[in-house]
Protein backbone atom coordinates (compact mmCIF):
# COMPACT_ATOMS: atom_id res chain seq x y z
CA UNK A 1 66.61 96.30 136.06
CA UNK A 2 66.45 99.34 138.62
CA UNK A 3 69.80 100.56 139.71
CA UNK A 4 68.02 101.27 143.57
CA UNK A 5 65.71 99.51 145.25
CA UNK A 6 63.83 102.35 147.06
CA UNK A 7 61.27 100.47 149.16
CA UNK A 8 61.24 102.28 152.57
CA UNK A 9 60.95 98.83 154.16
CA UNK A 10 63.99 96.76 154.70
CA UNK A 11 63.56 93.07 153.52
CA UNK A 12 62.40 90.93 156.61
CA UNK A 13 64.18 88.39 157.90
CA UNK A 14 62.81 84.83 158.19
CA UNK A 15 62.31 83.18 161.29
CA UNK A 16 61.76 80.50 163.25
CA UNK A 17 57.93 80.07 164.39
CA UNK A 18 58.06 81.63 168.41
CA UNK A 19 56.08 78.72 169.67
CA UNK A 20 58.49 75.96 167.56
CA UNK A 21 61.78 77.83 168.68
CA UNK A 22 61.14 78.48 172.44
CA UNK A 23 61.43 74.61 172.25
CA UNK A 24 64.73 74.18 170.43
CA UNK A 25 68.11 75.65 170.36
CA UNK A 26 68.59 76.01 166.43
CA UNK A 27 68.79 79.37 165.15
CA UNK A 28 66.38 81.64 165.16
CA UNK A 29 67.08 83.47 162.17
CA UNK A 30 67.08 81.92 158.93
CA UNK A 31 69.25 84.16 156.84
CA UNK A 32 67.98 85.83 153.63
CA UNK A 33 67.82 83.83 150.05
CA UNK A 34 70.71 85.10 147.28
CA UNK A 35 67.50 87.13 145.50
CA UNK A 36 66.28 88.93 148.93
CA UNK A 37 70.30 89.59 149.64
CA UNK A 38 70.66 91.32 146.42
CA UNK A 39 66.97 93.30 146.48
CA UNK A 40 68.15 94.57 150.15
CA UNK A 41 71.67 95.48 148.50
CA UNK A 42 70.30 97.55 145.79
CA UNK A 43 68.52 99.85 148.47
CA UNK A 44 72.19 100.74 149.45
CA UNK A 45 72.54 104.29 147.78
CA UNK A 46 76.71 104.15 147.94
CA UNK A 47 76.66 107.65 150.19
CA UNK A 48 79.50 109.45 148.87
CA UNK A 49 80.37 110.45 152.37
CA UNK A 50 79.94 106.82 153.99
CA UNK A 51 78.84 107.76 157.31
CA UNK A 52 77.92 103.58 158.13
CA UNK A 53 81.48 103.23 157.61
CA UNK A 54 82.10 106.02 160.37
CA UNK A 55 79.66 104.15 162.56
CA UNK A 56 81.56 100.71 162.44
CA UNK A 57 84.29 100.01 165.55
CA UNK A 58 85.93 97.83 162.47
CA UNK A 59 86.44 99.55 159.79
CA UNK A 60 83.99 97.29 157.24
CA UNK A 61 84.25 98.75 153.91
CA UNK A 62 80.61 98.69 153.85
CA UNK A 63 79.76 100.13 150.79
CA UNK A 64 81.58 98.45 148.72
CA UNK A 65 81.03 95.07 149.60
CA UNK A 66 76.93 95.73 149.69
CA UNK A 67 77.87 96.69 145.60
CA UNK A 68 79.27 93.49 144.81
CA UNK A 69 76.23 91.66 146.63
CA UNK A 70 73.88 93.79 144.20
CA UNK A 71 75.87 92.37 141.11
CA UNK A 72 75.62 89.08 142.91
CA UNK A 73 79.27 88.60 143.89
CA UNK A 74 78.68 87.45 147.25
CA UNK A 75 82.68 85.89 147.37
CA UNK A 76 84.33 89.46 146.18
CA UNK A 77 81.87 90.68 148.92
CA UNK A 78 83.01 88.23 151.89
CA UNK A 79 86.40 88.77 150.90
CA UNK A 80 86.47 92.81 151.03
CA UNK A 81 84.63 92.37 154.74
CA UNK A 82 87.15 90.35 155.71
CA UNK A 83 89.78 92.81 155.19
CA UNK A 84 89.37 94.80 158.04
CA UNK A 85 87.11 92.10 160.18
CA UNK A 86 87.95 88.78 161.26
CA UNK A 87 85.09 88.14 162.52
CA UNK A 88 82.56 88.49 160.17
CA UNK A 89 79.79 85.18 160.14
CA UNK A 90 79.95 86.62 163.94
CA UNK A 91 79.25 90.26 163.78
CA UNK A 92 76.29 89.79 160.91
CA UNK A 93 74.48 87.52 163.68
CA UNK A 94 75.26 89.68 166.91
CA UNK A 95 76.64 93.44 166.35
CA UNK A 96 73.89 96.37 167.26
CA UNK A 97 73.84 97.39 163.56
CA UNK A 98 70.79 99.19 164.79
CA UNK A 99 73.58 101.78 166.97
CA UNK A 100 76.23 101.75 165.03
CA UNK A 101 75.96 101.13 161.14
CA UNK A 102 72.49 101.11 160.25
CA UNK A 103 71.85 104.03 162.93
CA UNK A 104 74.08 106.18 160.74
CA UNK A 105 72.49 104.95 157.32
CA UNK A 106 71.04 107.61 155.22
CA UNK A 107 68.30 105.80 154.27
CA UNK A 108 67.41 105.70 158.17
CA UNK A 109 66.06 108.99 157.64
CA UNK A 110 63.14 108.76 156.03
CA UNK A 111 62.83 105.17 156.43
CA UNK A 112 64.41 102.05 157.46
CA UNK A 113 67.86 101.58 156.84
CA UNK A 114 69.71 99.15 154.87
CA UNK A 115 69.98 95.79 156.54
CA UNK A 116 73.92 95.85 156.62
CA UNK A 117 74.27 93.10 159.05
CA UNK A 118 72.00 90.53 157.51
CA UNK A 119 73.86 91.20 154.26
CA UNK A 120 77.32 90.70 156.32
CA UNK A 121 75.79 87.37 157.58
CA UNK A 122 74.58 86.16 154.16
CA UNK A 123 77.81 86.81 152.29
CA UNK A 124 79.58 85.45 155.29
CA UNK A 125 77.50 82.32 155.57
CA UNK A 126 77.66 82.10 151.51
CA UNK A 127 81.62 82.07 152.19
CA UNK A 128 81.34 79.30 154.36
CA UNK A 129 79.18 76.83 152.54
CA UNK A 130 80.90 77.76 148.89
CA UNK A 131 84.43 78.20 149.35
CA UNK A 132 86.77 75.56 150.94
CA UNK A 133 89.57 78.24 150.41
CA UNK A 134 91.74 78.77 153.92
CA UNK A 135 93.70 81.91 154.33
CA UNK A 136 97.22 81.78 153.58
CA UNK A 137 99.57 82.45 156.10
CA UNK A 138 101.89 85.38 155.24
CA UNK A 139 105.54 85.11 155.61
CA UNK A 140 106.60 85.35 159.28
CA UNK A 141 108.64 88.42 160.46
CA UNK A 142 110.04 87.12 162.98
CA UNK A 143 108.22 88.78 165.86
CA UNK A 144 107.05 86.47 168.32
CA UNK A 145 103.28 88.20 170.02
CA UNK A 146 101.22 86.44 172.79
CA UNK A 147 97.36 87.21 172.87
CA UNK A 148 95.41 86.46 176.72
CA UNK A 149 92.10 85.24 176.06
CA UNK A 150 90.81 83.90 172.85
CA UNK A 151 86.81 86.67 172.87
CA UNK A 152 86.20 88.80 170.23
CA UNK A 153 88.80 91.33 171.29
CA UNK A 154 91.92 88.78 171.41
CA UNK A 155 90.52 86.99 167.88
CA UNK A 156 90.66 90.34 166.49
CA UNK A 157 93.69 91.04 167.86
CA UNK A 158 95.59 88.10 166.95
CA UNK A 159 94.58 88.57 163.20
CA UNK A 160 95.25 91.24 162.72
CA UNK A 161 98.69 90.79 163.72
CA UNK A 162 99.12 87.30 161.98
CA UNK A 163 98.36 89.59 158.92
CA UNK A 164 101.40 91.31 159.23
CA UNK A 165 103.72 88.43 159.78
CA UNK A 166 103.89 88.13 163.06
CA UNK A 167 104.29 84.58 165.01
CA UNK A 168 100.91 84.67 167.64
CA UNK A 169 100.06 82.35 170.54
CA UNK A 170 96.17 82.61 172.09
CA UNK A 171 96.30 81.48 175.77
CA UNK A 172 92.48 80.86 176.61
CA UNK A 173 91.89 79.51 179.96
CA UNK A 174 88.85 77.50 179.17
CA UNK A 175 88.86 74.42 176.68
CA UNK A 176 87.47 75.68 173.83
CA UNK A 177 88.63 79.18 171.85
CA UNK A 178 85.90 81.52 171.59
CA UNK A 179 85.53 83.27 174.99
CA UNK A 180 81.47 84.99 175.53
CA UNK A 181 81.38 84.01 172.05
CA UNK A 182 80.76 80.23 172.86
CA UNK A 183 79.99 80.22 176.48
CA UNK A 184 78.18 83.94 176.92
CA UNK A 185 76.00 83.63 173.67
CA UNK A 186 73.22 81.02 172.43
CA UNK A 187 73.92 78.35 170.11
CA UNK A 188 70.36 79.98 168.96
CA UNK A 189 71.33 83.31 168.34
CA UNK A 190 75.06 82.03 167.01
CA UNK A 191 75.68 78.96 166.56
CA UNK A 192 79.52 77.20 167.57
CA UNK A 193 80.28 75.70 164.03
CA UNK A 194 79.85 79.53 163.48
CA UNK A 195 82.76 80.63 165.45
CA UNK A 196 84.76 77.75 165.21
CA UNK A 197 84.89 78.02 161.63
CA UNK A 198 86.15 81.40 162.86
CA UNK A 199 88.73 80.55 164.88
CA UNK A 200 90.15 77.70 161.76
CA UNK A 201 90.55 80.89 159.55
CA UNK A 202 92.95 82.24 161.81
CA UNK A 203 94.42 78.92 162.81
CA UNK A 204 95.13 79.35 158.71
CA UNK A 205 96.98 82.71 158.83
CA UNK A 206 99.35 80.99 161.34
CA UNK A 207 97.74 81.49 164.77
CA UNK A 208 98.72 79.03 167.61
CA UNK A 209 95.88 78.51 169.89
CA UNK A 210 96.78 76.85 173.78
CA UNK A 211 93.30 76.10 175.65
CA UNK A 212 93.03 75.44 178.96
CA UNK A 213 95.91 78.32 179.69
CA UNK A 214 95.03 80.35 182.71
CA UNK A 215 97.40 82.91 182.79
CA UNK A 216 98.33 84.42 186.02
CA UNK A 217 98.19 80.56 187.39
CA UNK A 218 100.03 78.37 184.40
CA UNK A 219 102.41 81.10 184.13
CA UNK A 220 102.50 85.27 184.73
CA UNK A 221 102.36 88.08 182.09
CA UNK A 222 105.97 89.05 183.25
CA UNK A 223 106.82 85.38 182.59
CA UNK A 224 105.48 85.07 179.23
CA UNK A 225 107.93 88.38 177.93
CA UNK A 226 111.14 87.40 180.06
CA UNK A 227 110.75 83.45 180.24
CA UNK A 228 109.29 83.01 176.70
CA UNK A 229 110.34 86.03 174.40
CA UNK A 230 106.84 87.52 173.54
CA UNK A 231 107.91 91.10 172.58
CA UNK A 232 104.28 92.28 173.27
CA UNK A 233 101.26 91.01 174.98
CA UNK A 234 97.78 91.85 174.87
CA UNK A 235 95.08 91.45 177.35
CA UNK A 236 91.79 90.39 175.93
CA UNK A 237 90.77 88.47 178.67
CA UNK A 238 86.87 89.50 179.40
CA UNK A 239 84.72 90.45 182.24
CA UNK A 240 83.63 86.66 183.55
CA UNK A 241 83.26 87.52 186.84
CA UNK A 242 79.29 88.10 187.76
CA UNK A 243 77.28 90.16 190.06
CA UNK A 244 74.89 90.21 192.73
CA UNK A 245 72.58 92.09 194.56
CA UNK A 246 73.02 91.38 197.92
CA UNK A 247 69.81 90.48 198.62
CA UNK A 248 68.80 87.70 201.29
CA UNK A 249 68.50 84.14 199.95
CA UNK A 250 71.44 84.78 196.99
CA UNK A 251 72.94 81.65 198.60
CA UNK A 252 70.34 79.49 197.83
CA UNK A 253 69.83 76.33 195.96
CA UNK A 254 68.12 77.27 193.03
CA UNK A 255 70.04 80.96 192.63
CA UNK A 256 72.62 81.35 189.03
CA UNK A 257 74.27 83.78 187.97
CA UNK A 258 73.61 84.05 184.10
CA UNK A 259 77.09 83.23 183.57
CA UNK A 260 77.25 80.00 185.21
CA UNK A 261 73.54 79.68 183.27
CA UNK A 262 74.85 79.85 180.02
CA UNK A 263 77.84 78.73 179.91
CA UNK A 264 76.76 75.32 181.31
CA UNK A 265 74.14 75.53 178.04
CA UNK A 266 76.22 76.88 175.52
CA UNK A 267 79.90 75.91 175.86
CA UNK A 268 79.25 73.04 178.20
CA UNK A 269 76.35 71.87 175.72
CA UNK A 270 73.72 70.81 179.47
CA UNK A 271 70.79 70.86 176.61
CA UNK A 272 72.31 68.09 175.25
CA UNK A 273 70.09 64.87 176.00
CA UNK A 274 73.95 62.83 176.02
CA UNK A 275 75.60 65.97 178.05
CA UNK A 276 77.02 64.49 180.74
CA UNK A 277 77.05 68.61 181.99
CA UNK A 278 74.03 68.92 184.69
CA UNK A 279 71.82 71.67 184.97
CA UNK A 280 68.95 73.34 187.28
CA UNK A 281 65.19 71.69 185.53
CA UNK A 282 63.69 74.73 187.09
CA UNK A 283 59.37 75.03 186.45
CA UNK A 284 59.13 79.02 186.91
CA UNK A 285 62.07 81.10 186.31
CA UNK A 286 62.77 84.94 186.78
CA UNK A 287 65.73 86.62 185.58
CA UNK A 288 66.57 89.89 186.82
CA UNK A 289 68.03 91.98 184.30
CA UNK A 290 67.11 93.66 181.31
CA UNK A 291 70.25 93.75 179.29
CA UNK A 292 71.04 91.53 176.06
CA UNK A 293 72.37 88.43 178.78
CA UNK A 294 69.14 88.59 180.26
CA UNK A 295 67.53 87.79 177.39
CA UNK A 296 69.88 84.91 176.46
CA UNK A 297 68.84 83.41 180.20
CA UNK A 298 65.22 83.63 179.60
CA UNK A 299 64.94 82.45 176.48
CA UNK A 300 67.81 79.24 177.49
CA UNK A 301 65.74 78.85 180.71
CA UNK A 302 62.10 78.85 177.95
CA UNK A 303 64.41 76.15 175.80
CA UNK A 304 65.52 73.85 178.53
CA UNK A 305 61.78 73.33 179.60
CA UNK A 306 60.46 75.88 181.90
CA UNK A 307 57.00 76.63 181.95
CA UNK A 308 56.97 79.68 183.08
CA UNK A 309 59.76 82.58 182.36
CA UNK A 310 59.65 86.48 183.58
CA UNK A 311 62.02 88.75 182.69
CA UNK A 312 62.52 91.00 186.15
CA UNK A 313 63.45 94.60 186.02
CA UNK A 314 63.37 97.71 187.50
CA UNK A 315 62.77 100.28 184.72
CA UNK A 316 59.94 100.51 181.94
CA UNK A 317 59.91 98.85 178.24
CA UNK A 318 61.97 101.63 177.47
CA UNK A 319 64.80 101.94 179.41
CA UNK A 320 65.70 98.12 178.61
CA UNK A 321 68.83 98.06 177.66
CA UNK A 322 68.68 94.95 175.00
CA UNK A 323 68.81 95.40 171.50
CA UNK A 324 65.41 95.56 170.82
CA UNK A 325 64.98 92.75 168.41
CA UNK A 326 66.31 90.31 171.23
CA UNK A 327 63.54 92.45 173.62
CA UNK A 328 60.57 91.36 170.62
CA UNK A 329 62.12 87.96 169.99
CA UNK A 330 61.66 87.14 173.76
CA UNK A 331 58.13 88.41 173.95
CA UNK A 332 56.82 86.55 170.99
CA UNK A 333 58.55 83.18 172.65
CA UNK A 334 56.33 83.62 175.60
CA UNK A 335 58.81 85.40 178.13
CA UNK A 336 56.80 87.30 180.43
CA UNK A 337 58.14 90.67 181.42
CA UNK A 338 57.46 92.28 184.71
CA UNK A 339 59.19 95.96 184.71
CA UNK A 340 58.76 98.42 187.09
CA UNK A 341 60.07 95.86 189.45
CA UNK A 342 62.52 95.33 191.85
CA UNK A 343 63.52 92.30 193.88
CA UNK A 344 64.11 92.67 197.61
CA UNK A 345 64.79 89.04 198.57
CA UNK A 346 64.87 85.49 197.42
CA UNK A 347 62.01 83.15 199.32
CA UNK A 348 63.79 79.57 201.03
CA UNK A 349 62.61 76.89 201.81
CA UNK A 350 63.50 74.78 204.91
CA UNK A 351 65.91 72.93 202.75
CA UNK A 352 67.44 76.10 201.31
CA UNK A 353 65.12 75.71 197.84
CA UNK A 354 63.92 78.67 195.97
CA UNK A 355 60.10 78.84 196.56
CA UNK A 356 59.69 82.64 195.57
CA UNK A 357 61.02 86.34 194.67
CA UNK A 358 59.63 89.06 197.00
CA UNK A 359 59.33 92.26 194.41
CA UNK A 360 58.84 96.16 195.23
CA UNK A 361 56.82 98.14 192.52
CA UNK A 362 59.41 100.67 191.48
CA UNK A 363 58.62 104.23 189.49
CA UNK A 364 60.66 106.66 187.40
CA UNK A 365 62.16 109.69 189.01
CA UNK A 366 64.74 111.60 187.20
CA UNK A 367 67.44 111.05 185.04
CA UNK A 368 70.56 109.47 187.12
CA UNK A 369 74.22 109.52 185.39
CA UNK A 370 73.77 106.84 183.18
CA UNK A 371 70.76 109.09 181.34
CA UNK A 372 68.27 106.96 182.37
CA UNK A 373 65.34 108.06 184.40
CA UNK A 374 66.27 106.97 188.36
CA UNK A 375 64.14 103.77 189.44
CA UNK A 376 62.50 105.02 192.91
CA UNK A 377 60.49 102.57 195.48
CA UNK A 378 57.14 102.20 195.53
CA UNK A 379 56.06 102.31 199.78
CA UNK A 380 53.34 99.59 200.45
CA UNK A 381 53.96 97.61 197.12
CA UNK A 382 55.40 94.58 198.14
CA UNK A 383 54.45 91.26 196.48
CA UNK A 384 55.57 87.43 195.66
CA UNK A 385 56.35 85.77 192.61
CA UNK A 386 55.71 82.36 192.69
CA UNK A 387 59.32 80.82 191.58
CA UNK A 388 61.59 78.13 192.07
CA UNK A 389 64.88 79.53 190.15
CA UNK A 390 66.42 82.60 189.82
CA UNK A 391 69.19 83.93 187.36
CA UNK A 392 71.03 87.24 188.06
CA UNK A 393 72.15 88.84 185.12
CA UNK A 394 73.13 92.26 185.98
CA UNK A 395 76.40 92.62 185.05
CA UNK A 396 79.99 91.44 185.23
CA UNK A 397 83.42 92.48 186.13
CA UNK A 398 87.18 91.64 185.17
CA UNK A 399 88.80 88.77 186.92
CA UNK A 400 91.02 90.22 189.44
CA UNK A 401 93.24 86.94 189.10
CA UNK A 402 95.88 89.21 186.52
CA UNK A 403 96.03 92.09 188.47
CA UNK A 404 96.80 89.72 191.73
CA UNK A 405 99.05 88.09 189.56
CA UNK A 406 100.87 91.32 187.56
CA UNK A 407 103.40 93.95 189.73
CA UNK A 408 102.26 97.36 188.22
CA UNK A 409 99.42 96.66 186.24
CA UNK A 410 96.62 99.51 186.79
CA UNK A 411 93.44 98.67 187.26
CA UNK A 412 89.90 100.35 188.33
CA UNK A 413 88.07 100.33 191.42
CA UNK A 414 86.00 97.09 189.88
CA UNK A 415 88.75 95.44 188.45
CA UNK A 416 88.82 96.78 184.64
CA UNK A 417 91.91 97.18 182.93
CA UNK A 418 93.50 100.95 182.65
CA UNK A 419 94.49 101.53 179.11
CA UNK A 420 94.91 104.70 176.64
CA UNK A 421 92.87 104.48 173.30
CA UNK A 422 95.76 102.61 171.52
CA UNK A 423 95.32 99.75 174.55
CA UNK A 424 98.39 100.91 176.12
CA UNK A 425 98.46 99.49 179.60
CA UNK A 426 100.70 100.82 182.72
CA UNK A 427 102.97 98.07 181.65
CA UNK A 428 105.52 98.00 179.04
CA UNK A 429 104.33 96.27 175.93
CA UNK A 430 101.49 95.24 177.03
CA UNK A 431 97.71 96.57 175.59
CA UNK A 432 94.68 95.55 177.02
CA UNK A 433 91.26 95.49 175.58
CA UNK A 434 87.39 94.50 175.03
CA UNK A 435 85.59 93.94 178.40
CA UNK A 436 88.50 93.32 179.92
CA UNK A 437 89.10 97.29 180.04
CA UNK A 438 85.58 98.92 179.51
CA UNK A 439 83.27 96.15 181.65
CA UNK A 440 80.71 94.29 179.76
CA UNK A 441 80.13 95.82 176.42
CA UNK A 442 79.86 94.59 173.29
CA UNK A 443 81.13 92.24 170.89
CA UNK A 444 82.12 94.88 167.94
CA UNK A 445 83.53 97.40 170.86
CA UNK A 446 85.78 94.34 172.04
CA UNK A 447 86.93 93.93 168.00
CA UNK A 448 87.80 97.45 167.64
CA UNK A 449 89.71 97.71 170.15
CA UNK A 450 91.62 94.25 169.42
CA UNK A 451 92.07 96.19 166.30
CA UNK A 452 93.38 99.36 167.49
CA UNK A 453 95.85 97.08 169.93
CA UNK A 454 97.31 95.49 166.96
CA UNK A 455 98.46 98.53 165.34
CA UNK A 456 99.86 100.25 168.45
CA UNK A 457 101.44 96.59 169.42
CA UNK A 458 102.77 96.29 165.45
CA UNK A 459 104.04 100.33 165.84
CA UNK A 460 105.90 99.21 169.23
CA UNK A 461 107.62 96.54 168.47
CA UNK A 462 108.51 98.32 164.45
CA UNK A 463 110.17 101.41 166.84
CA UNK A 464 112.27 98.87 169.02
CA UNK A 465 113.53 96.99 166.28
């Protein structure tokens, strides 16, 4: 048998028919078989120098656990990714390996490189259907560590620590742990059990989780050190709060944010034919956006039985910001993408219904700060889409409830979180991090940086002690 597998060509990754899918909510990937996982392993060529490790917020050993999948040890793999993740069934399903990983994978450069994160999902998913093995909770140090808001950054976060003995309470304000994970995010792109199977592994290490906790209104940061002994605190508490464009007819029936949209589909389970959670039966959607939460609206919206979807945005097919398989999965389910496009108000009816979205043609001047070529107006090049339900997903900000809430703690202009690269806020002992600090970004960015907290957080309280 051949040490490497050197086909160019990554092994695809099964699917879900388009046409079937846009109809359901199951997932749309179907995971690779034990034989594909360990072909797609053996193109790994164990780069002395590891730069895919280098390109990984976490910290995944990556080539050693892609050599145990091309012996066939897919447990000894799950378990060496799961020393330095804690998320790992998540971040196979929804990291931009494309960016980060796989964009630094040597065999990227004369090909395609090694599918690292749909080997991390199929060891990870292997994990979950073989092993009925929990973590064991280490022995406690005493240490007593409170964790606000239960996303990717405060999971992280909170493992990390549990690792090293401490005693950790997750204060999520919602009712279910999980923050974007289970209300931002698809059940078809990651599904729940997925994440709360998550969340049990750390309930396993010794992790106290208290739902519907909003800090800053149940009790205050300065509360939780003074009133209930947490030595440290960190702030992983998201960027929930959506924006608009300030365009006329925003006020309308008929007019989400994407936030609202999804979460009322994914956390609040509206798809549901039992759901007692209502939701907008909308014939002809547009969402404006082009980012990855767009997506995730159109392709809900597609799934919840509109006829017609369009994707609304103001740059070309190659400025969108998505990863680019959500941008082709979207396209082959139907999702009709008008770019170049800008809307300059929402159409009411006499009963405040959404009956349209007036559009400008836009063009491309020159690069603005963000590196991407400026969007300019089009004079004369008005023109109405014929719509009764639009979702704006262009962004979100922190919640300013903490910083109304918290006497010295720095914040930005919009709202995000001030904190060094450690996640050391204005405040003492407490770190901050995810979107919570940086705005919406992504999920791996938001572990990393739960990651980084822990240490600093471990090395603070280690120094007062």
């Amino acid at each position: 048998m051949p040490k490497f597998n050197m086909n160019p060509k990554k092994n695809e990754m099964p699917t879900q028919d388009p046409l079937v899918r846009n109809k359901n909510f199951s997932e749309v990937a179907l995971g690779y078989s034990a034989e594909t996982a360990v072909d797609e392993a053996k193109r790994c060529l164990n780069c002395k120098n590891r730069p895919c490790v280098a390109g990984c917020p976490v910290n995944v050993m990556i080539p050693e656990f892609i050599a145990l999948v091309a012996e066939g040890k897919f447990e000894e793999a799950y378990q060496t990714i799961a020393k330095t993740s804690s998320l790992p069934a998540v971040c196979g399903r929804v990291c931009p390996q494309e960016t980060q990983c796989e964009g630094k994978c040597t065999r990227g450069i004369k090909g395609e490189p090694v599918g690292i994160g749909r080997l991390e999902r199929f060891v990870s998913d292997y994990h979950n259907v073989n092993s009925t093995q929990m973590p064991q909770k280490p022995q406690s140090n005493g240490h007593k560590v409170a964790v606000v808001g239960s996303g990717p950054a405060g999971l992280t976060c909170a493992g990390d620590l549990a690792k090293l003995g401490y005693e950790v309470t997750v204060f999520e304000a919602l009712h279910l742990a999980g923050g974007v994970l289970v209300y931002g995010i698809p059940e078809f792109r990651l599904p729940k059990a997925i994440v709360e199977k998550e969340v049990d592994n750390l309930k396993a290490l010794g992790v106290k989780v208290e739902t519907n906790m909003v800090v800053g209104r149940v009790f205050t940061i300065e509360e939780l050190k003074t009133k209930y002994g947490f030595e440290a605190i960190f702030l992983g508490t998201g960027a929930g709060l959506p924006r608009f464009m300030g365009i006329p007819g925003e006020g309308a029936k008929g007019v989400f944010s994407a936030n609202e949209y999804l979460t009322r589909s994914n956390l609040m389970k509206a798809y549901e034919s039992d759901s007692e959670t209502p939701y907008f039966h909308a014939k002809k959607v547009a969402v404006v956006g082009g980012g990855n939460v767009a997506m995730d609206a159109a392709r809900t919206a597609k799934r919840l039985g509109a006829e017609t979807v369009y994707i609304v945005y103001r740059r070309s097919d190659a400025e969108l910001p998505a990863r680019r398989e959500e941008i082709e999965h979207a396209k082959e389910e139907e999702i009709i993408f008008r770019l170049l496009t800008n809307p300059v108000a929402i159409l009411t009816d006499a009963d405040d219904n959404v009956v349209g979205l007036r559009c400008i043609e836009m063009e491309l001047g020159e690069p603005d700060a963000s590196g991407r070529r400026r969007p300019i107006e089009k004079k004369g090049s008005e023109f109405e889409m014929d719509v009764d339900c639009v979702i704006m997903a262009l962004g979100t900000s922190p919640n300013p409830l903490l910083k109304k809430t918290t006497a010295g703690l720095e914040t930005k202009p919009r709202g995000e979180i001030i904190a060094d690269e450690t996640g050391k806020t204005s405040l003492e002992g407490v770190y901050a991090g995810g979107d919570a600090v940086t705005g919406a970004a992504t999920v791996i960015l938001a572990m990393g940086a739960g990651k980084a907290a822990a240490k600093a957080m471990d090395e603070y309280i280690r120094a007062k002690n």
